[in-house]
Protein backbone atom coordinates (compact mmCIF):
# COMPACT_ATOMS: atom_id res chain seq x y z
CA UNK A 1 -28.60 79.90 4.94
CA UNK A 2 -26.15 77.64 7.02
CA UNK A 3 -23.29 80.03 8.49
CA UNK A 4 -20.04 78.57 7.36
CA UNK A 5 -17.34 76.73 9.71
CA UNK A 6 -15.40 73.91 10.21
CA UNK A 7 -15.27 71.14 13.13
CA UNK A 8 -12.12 72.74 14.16
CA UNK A 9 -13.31 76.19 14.73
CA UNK A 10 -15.96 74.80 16.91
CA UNK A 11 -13.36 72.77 18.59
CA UNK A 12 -11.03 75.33 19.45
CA UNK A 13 -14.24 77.40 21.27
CA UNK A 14 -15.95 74.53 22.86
CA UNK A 15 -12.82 72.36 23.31
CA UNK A 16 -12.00 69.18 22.72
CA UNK A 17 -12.76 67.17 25.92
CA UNK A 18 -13.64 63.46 25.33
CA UNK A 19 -15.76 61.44 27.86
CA UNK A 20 -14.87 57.53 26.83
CA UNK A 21 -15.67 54.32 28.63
CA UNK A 22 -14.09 50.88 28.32
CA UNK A 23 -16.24 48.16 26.43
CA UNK A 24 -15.43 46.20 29.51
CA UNK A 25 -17.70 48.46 32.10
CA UNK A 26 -20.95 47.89 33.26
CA UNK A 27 -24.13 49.33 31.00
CA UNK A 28 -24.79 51.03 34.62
CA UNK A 29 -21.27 52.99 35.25
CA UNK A 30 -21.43 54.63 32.02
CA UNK A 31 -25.15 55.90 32.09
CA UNK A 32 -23.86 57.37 36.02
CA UNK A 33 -21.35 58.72 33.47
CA UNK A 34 -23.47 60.51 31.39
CA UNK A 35 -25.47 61.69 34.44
CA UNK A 36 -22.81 62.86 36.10
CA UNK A 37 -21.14 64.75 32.87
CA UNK A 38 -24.62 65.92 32.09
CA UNK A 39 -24.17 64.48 28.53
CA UNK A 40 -26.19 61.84 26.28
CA UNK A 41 -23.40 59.66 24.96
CA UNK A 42 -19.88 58.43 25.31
CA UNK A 43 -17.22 57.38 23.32
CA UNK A 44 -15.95 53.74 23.88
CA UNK A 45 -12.42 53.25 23.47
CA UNK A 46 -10.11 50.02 23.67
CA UNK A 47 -6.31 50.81 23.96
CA UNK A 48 -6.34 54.38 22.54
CA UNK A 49 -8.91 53.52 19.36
CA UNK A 50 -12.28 54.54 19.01
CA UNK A 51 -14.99 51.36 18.60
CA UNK A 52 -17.82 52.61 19.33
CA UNK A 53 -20.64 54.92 20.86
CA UNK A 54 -23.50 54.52 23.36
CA UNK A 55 -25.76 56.58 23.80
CA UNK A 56 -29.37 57.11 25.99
CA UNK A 57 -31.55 55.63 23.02
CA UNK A 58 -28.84 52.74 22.97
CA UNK A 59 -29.95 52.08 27.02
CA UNK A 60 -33.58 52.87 26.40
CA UNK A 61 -33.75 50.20 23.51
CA UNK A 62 -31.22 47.92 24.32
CA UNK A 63 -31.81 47.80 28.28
CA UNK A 64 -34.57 49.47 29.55
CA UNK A 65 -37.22 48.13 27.13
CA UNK A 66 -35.56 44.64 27.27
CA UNK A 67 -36.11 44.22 30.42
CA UNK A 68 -32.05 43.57 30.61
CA UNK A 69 -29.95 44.60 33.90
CA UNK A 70 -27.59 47.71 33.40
CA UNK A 71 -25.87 46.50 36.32
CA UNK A 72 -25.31 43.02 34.85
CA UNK A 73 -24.27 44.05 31.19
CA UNK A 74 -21.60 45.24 29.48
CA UNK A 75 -21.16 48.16 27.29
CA UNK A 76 -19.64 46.03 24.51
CA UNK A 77 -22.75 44.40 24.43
CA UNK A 78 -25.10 47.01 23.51
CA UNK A 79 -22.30 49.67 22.14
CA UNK A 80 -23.15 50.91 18.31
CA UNK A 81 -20.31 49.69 16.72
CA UNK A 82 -20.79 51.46 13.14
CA UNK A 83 -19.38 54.84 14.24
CA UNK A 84 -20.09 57.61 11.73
CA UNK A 85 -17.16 60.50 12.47
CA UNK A 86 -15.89 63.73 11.22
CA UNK A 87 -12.46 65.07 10.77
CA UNK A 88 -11.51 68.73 11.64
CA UNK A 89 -12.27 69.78 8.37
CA UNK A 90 -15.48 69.29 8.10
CA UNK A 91 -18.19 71.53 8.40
CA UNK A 92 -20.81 72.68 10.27
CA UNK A 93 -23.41 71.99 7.20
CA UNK A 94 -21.78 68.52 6.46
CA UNK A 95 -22.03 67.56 10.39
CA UNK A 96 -25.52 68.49 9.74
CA UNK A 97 -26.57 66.45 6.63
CA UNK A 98 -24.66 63.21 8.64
CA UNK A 99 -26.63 63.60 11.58
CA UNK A 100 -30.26 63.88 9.57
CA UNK A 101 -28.89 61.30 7.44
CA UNK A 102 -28.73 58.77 9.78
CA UNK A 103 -30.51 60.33 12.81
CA UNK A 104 -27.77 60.49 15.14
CA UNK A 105 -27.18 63.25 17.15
CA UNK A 106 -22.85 62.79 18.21
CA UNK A 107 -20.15 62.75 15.82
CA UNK A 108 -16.54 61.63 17.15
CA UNK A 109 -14.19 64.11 15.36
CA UNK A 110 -11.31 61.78 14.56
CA UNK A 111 -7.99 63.65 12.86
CA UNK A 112 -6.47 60.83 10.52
CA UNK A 113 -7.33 57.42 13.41
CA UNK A 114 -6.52 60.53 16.42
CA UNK A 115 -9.77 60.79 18.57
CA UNK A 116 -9.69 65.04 19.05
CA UNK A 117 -13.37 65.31 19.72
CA UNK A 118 -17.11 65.09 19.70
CA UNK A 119 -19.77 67.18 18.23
CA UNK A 120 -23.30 67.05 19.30
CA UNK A 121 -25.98 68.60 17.87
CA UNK A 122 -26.25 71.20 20.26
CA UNK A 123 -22.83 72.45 19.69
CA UNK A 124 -23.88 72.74 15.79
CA UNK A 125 -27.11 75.17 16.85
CA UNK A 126 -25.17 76.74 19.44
CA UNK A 127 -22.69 77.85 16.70
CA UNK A 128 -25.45 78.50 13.77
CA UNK A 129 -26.87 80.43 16.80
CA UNK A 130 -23.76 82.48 17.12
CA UNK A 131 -22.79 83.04 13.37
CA UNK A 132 -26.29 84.51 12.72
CA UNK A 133 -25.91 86.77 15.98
CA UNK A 134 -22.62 88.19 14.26
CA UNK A 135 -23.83 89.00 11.17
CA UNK A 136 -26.96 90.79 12.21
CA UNK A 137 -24.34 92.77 14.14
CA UNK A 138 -22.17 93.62 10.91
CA UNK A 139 -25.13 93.90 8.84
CA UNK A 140 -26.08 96.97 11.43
CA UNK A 141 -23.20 98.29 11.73
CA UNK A 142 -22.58 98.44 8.08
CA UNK A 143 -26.34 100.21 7.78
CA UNK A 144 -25.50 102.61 10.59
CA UNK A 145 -27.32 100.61 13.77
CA UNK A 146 -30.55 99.43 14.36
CA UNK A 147 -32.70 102.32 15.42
CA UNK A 148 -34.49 101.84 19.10
């Protein structure tokens, strides 16, 4: 059973803080990014709109096994410019089937071409987590409590 919810919710409890980088930066300032957010990918924007995503597996394949400098590329260079995204109405389950789908593991939330979030995969469990938590609560409280 996947608990029921939509991007929104999840929005509204996690909030909807974006980290985005400039296509024009160095590979190297946004993985000091991501270290220093403790978080695995970033949104890069050009004036306002979304056009892409990098992630660690986009540095590990594109840089790191290349043998390329972070310090001497640009993010535009390596970015993933197909950008698979979610609007606030989604849910938790179709977040879920896109991220198996095509093995990614961040969805940009985008409300009509608005940028109002990301998703990650932890958020998802972290919520699943939560929903299941709640109903074994009104499942024992509807039976009378779990005996101890």
């Amino acid at each position: 059973m996947i608990p029921t919810g939509t991007i929104s919710e999840i929005l509204v409890n996690k909030g909807n803080q974006v980290w985005s980088i400039s296509p024009d930066a160095t590979v190297f300032e946004a993985i000091q990014m991501m270290s220093d957010k403790n978080i695995g990918a970033l949104l890069v924007t050009e004036r306002g709109r979304l056009i892409g995503i990098l992630s660690e597996r986009d540095y590990t394949r594109k840089i790191a096994l290349k043998g390329r400098s972070s310090k001497d590329t640009r993010v535009r260079e390596i970015l993933s410019g197909h950008v698979i995204h979610v609007g606030p109405a989604n849910t938790v389950e179709d977040c879920l089937r896109l991220m198996t789908e095509h093995r990614i593991r961040h969805l940009p939330v985008l409300d009509e071409k608005t940028l109002v979030g990301v998703i990650s995969i932890g958020d998802l469990v972290n919520w699943i987590i939560s929903a299941q938590v709640s109903t074994i609560h009104q499942l024992q409280t509807y039976i009378g409590g779990y005996p101890e």
